[in-house]
C-alpha atoms as a PDB file:
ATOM      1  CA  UNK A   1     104.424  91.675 102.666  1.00  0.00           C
ATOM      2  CA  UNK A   2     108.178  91.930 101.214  1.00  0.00           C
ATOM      3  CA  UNK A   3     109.836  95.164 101.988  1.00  0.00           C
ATOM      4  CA  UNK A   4     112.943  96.785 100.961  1.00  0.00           C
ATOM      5  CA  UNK A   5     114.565  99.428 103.812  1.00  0.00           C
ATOM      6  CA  UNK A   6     116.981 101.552 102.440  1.00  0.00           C
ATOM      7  CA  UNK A   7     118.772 103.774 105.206  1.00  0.00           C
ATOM      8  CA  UNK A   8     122.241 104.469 105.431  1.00  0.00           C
ATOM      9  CA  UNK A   9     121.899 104.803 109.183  1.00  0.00           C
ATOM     10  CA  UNK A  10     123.032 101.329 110.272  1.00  0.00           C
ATOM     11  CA  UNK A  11     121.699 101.281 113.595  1.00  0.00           C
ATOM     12  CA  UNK A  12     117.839 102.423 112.857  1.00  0.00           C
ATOM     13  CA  UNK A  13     118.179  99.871 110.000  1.00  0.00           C
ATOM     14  CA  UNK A  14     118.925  97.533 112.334  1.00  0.00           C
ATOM     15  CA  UNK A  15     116.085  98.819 114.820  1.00  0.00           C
ATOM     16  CA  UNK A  16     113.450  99.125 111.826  1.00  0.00           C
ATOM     17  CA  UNK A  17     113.952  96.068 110.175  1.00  0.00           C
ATOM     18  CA  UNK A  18     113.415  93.765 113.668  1.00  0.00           C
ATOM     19  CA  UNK A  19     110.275  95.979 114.017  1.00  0.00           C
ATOM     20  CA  UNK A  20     108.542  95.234 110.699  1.00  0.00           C
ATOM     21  CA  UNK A  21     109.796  91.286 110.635  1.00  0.00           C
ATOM     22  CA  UNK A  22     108.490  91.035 114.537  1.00  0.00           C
ATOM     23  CA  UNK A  23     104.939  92.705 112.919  1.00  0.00           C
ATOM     24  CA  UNK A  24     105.343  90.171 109.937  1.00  0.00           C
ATOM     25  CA  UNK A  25     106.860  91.652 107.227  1.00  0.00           C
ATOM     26  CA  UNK A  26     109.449  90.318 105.362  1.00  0.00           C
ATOM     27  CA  UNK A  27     112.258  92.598 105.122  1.00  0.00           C
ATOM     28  CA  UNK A  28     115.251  93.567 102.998  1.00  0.00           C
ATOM     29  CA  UNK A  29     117.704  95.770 104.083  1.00  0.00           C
ATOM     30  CA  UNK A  30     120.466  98.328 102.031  1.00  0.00           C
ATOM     31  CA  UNK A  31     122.294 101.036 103.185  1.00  0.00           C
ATOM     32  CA  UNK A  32     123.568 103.367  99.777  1.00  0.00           C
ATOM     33  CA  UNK A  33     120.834 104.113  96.855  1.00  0.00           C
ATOM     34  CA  UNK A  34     123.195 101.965  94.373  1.00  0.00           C
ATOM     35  CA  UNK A  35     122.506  98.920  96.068  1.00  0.00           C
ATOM     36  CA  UNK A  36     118.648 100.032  96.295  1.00  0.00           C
ATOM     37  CA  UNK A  37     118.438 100.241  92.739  1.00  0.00           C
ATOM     38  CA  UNK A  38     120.870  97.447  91.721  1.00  0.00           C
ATOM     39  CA  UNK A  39     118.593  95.149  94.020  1.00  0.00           C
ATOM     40  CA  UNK A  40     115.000  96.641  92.894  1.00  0.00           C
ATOM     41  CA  UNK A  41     116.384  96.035  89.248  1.00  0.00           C
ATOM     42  CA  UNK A  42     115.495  92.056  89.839  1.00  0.00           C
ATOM     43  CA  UNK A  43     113.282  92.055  92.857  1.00  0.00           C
ATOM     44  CA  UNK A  44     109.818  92.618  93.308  1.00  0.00           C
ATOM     45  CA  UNK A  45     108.388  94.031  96.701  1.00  0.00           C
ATOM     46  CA  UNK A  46     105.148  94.912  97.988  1.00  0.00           C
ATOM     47  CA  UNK A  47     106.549  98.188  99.752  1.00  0.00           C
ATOM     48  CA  UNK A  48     109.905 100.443  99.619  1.00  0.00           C
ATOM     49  CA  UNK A  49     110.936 102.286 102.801  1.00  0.00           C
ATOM     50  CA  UNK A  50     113.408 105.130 101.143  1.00  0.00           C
ATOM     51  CA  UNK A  51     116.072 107.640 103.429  1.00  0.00           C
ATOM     52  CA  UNK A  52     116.417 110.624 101.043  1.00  0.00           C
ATOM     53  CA  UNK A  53     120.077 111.450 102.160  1.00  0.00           C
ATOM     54  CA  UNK A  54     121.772 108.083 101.315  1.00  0.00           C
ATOM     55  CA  UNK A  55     125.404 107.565  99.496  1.00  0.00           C
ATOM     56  CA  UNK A  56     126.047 106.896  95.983  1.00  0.00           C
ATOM     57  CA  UNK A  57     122.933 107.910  95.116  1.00  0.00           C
ATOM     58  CA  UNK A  58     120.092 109.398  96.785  1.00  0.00           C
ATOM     59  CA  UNK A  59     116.245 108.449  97.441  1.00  0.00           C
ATOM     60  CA  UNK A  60     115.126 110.982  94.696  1.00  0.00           C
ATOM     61  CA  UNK A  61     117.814 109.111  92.290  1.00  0.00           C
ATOM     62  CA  UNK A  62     116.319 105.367  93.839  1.00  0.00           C
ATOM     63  CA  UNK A  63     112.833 106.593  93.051  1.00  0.00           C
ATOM     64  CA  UNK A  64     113.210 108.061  89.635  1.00  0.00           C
ATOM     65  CA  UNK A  65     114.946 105.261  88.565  1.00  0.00           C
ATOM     66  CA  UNK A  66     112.266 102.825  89.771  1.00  0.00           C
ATOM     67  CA  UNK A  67     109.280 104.753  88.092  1.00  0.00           C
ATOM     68  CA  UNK A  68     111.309 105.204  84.729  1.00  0.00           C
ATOM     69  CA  UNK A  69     111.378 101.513  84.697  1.00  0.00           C
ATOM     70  CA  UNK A  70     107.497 101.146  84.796  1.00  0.00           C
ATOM     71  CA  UNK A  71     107.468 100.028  88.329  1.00  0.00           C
ATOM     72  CA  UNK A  72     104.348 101.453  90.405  1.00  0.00           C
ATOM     73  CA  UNK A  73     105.453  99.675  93.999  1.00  0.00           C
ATOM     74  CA  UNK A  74     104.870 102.038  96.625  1.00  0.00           C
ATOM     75  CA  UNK A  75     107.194 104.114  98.640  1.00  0.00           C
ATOM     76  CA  UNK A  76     107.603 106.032 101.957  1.00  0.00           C
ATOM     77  CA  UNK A  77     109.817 108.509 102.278  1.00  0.00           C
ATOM     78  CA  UNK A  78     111.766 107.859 105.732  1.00  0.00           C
ATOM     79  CA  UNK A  79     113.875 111.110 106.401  1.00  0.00           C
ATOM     80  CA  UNK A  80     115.244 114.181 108.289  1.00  0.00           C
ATOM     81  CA  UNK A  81     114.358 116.601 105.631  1.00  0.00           C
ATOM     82  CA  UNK A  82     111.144 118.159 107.339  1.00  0.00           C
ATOM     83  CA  UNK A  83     111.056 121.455 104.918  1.00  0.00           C
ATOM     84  CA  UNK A  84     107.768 121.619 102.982  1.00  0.00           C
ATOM     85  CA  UNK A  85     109.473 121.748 100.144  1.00  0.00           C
ATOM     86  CA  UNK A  86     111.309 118.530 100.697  1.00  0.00           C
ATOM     87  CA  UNK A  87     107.857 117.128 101.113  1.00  0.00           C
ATOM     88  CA  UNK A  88     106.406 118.771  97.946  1.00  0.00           C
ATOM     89  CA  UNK A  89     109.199 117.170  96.049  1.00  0.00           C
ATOM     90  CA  UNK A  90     109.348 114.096  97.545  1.00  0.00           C
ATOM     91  CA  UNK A  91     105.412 113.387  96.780  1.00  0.00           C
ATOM     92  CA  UNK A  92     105.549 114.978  93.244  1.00  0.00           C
ATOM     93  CA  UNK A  93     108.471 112.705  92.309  1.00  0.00           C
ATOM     94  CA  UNK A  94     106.588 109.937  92.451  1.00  0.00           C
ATOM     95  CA  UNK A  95     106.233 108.634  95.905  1.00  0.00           C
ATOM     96  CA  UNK A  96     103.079 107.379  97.798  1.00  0.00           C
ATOM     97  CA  UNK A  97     104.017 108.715 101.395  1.00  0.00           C
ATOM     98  CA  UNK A  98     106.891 110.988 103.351  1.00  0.00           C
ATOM     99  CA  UNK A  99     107.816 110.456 106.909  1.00  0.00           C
ATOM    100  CA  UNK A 100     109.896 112.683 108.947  1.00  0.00           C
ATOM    101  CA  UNK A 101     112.338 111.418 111.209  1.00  0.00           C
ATOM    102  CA  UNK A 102     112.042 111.404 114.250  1.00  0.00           C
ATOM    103  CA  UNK A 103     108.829 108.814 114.049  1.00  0.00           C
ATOM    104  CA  UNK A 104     106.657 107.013 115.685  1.00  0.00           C
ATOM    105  CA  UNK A 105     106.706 103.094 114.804  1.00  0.00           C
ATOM    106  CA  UNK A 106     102.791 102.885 114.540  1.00  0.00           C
ATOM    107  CA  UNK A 107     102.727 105.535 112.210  1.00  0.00           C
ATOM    108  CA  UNK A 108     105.124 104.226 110.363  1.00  0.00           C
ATOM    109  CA  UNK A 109     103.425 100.269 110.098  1.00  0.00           C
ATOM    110  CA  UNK A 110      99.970 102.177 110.084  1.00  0.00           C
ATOM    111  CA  UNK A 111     101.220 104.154 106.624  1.00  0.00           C
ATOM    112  CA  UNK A 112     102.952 100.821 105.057  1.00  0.00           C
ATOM    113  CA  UNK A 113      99.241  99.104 105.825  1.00  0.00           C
ATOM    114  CA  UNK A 114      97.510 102.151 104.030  1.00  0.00           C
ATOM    115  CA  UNK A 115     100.131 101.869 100.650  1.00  0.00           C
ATOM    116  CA  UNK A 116      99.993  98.440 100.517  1.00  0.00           C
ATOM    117  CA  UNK A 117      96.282  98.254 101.537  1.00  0.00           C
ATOM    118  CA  UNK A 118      95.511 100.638  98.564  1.00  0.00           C
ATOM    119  CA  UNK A 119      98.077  98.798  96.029  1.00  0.00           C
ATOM    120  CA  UNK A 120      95.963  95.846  96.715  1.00  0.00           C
ATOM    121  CA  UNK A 121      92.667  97.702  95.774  1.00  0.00           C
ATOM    122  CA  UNK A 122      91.569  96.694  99.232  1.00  0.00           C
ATOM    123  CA  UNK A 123      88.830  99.519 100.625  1.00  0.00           C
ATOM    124  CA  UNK A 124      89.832  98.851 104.392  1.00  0.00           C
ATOM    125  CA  UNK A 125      92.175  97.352 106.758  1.00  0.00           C
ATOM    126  CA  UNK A 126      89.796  94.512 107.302  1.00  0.00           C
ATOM    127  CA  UNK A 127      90.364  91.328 105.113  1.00  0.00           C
ATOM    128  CA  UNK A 128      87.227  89.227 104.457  1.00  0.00           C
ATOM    129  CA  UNK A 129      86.963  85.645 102.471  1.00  0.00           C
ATOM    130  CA  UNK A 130      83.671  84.323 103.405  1.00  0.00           C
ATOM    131  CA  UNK A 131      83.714  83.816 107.265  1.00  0.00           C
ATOM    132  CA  UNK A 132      87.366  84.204 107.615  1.00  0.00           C
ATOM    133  CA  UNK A 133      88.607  88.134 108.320  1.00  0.00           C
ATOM    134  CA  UNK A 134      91.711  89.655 109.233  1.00  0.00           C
ATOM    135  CA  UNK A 135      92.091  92.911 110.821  1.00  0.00           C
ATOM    136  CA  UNK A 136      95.583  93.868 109.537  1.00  0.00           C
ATOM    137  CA  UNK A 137      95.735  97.140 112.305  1.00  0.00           C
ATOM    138  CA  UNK A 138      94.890  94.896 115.221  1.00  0.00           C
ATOM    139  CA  UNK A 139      96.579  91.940 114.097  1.00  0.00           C
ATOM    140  CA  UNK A 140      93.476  89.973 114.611  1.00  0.00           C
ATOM    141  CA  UNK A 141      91.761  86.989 112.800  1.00  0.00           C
ATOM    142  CA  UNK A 142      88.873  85.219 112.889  1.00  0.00           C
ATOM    143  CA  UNK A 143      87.257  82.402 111.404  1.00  0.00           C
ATOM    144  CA  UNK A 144      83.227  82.272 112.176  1.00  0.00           C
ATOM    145  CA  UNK A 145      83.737  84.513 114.970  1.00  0.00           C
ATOM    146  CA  UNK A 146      86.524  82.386 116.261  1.00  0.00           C
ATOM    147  CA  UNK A 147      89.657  83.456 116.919  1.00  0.00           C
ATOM    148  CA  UNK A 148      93.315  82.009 115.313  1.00  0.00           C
ATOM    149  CA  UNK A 149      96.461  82.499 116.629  1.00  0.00           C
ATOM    150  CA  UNK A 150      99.176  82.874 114.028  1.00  0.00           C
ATOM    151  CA  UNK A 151     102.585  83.072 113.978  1.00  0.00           C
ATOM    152  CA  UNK A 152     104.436  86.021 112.264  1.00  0.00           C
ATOM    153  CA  UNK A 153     104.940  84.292 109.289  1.00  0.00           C
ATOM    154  CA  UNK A 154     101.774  82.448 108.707  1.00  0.00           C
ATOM    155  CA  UNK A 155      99.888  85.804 109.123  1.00  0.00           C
ATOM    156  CA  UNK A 156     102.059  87.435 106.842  1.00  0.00           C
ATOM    157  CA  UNK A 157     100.807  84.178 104.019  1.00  0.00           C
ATOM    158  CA  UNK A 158      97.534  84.424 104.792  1.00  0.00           C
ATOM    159  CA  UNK A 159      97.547  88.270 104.371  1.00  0.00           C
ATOM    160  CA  UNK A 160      99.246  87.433 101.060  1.00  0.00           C
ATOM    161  CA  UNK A 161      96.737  85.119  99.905  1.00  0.00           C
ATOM    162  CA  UNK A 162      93.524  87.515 101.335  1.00  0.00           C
ATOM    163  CA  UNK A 163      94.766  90.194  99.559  1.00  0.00           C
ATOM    164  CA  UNK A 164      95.319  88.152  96.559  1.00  0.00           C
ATOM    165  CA  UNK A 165      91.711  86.502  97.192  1.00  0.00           C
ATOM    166  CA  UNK A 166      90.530  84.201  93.882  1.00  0.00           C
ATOM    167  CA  UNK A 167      93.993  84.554  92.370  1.00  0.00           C
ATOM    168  CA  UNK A 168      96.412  81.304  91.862  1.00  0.00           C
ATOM    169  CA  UNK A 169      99.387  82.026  93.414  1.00  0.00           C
ATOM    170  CA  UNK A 170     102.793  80.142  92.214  1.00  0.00           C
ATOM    171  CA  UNK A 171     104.530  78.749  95.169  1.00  0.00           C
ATOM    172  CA  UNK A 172     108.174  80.577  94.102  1.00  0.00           C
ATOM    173  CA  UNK A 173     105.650  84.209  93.998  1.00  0.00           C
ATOM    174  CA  UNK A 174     104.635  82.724  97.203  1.00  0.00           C
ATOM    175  CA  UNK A 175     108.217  82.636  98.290  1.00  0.00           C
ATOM    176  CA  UNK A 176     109.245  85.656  96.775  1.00  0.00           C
ATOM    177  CA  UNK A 177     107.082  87.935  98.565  1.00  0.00           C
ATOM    178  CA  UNK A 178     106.824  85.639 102.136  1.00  0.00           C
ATOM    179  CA  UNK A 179     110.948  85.521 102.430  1.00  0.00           C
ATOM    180  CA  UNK A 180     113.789  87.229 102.309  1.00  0.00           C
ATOM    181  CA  UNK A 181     117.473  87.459 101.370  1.00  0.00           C
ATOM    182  CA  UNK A 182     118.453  85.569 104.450  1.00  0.00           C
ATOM    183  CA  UNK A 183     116.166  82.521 104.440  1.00  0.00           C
ATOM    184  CA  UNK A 184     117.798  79.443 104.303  1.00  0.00           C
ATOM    185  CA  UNK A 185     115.243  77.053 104.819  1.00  0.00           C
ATOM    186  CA  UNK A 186     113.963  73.936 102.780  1.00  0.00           C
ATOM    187  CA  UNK A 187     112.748  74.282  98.976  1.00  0.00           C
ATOM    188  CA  UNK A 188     109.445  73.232 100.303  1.00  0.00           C
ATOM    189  CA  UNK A 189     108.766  75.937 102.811  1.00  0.00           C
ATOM    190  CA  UNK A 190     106.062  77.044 100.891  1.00  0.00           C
ATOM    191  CA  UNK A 191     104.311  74.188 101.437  1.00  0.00           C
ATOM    192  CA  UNK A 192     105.084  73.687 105.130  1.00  0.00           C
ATOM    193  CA  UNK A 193     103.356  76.660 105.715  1.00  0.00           C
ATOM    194  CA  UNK A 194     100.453  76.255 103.341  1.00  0.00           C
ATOM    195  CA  UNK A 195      99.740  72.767 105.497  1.00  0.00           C
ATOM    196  CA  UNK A 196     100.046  75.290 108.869  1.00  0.00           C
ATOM    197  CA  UNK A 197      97.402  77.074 107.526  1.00  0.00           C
ATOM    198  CA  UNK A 198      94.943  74.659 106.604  1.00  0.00           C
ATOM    199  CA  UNK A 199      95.307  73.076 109.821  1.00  0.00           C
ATOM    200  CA  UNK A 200      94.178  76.373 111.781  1.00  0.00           C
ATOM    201  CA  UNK A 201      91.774  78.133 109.077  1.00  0.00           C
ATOM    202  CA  UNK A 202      90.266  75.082 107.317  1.00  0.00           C
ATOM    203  CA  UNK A 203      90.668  72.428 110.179  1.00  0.00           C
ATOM    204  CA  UNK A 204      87.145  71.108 111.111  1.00  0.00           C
ATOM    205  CA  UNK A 205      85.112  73.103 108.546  1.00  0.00           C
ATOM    206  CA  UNK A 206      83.086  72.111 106.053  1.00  0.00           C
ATOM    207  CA  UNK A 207      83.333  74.942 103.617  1.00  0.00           C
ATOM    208  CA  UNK A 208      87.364  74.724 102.428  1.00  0.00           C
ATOM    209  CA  UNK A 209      89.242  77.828 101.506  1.00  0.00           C
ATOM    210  CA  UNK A 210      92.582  76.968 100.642  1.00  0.00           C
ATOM    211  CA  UNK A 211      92.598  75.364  97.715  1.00  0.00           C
ATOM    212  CA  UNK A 212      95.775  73.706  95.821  1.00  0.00           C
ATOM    213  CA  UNK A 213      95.383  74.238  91.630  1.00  0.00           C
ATOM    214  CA  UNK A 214      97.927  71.162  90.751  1.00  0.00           C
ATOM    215  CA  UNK A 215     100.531  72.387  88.986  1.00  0.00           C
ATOM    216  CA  UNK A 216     100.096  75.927  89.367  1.00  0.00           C
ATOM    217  CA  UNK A 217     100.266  76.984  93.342  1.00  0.00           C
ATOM    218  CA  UNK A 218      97.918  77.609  95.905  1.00  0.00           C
ATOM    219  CA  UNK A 219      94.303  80.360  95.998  1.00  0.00           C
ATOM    220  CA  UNK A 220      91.864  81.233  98.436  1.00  0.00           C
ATOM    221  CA  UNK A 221      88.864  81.219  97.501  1.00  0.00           C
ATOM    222  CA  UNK A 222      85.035  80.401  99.008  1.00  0.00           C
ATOM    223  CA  UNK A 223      84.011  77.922  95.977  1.00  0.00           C
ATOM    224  CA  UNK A 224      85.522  73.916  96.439  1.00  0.00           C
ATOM    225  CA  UNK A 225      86.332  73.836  92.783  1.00  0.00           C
ATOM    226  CA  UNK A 226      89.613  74.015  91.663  1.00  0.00           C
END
């Protein structure tokens, strides 16, 4: 999942950020709500992690701006303001979750698997396509009982193709949502990564569930059609 952290705090930015991307998120980071919404004017993300006091413009100013423009991507409140009130507000402007400083970085991840889980239409935090499921709270995945070890970034593809289960994927959405600002990789990442995959989910079974649609991108799916 692609994430955009906005806190003006530099060093839990810092600390946040290497969090999520060592759980397998790809992250954004800004530090003043002008950059927030100059950058969520032109890029899409699966999750927004909002401070409420911020320069330039605040998180209430970041989120109304967002939902005026049609955009239903959800977003945690990260902040100091612990008042019910602030809460109240917070939630009936629009956002999905509020999270007082100072918090625990399970709750945190275990709320961002909850918005996005629920974004997705997905009923649990357990992924299933066919015999393959993912546990996305344990971190866990298994193929007919047996279990794959992933790296960060392959999870976070194959959690973007569960969750998008049956749907043909583009390889630049692909991209957009798998990598950030900072990659500076090879125009065929996407692919790399895709061939990772098959390797470890679809290596030595008979029932294929990565499927390339030629011309369109990659979906997961239980049929061998394309």
């Amino acid at each position: 999942m692609r994430i955009l952290l906005a806190e003006d705090e530099r060093d839990l930015n810092s600390i946040i950020a290497q969090k999520l991307t060592a759980d397998g998120y790809s992250v954004d980071c800004c530090y003043d709500g002008a950059e927030a919404i100059d950058i969520l004017s032109y890029t899409e993300y699966d999750a927004i992690i909002l401070d409420i006091m911020m320069p330039k413009a605040d998180g209430f100013t970041v989120l109304q701006k967002l939902r005026d423009g049609g955009k239903t991507t959800p977003v945690l409140f990260l902040t100091a303001r612990d008042a019910v009130s602030d809460r109240v507000r917070g939630l009936d402007s629009g956002a999905n979750d509020y999270l007082v400083k100072p918090f625990s970085f399970e709750e945190l991840t275990a709320r961002l698997r909850v918005m996005t889980r629920t974004s997705f239409g997905a009923a649990s935090s357990v992924l299933t396509v066919g015999d393959l499921t993912m546990d996305c709270a344990a971190h866990v995945v298994r193929r007919g009982g047996r279990e794959i070890a992933l790296s960060a970034k392959e999870y976070a593809l194959l959690e973007y193709l569960m969750h998008n289960k049956g749907v043909v994927l583009s390889r630049e959405k692909i991209e957009n949502h798998i990598w950030n600002f900072d990659y500076e990789g090879g125009t065929n990442v996407v692919d790399v990564y895709i061939s990772y995959l098959r390797r470890k989910i679809d290596g030595g079974e008979a029932q294929k569930l990565i499927h390339t649609v030629r011309g369109r991108g990659y979906v997961l799916r239980e049929e061998t059609g394309r």
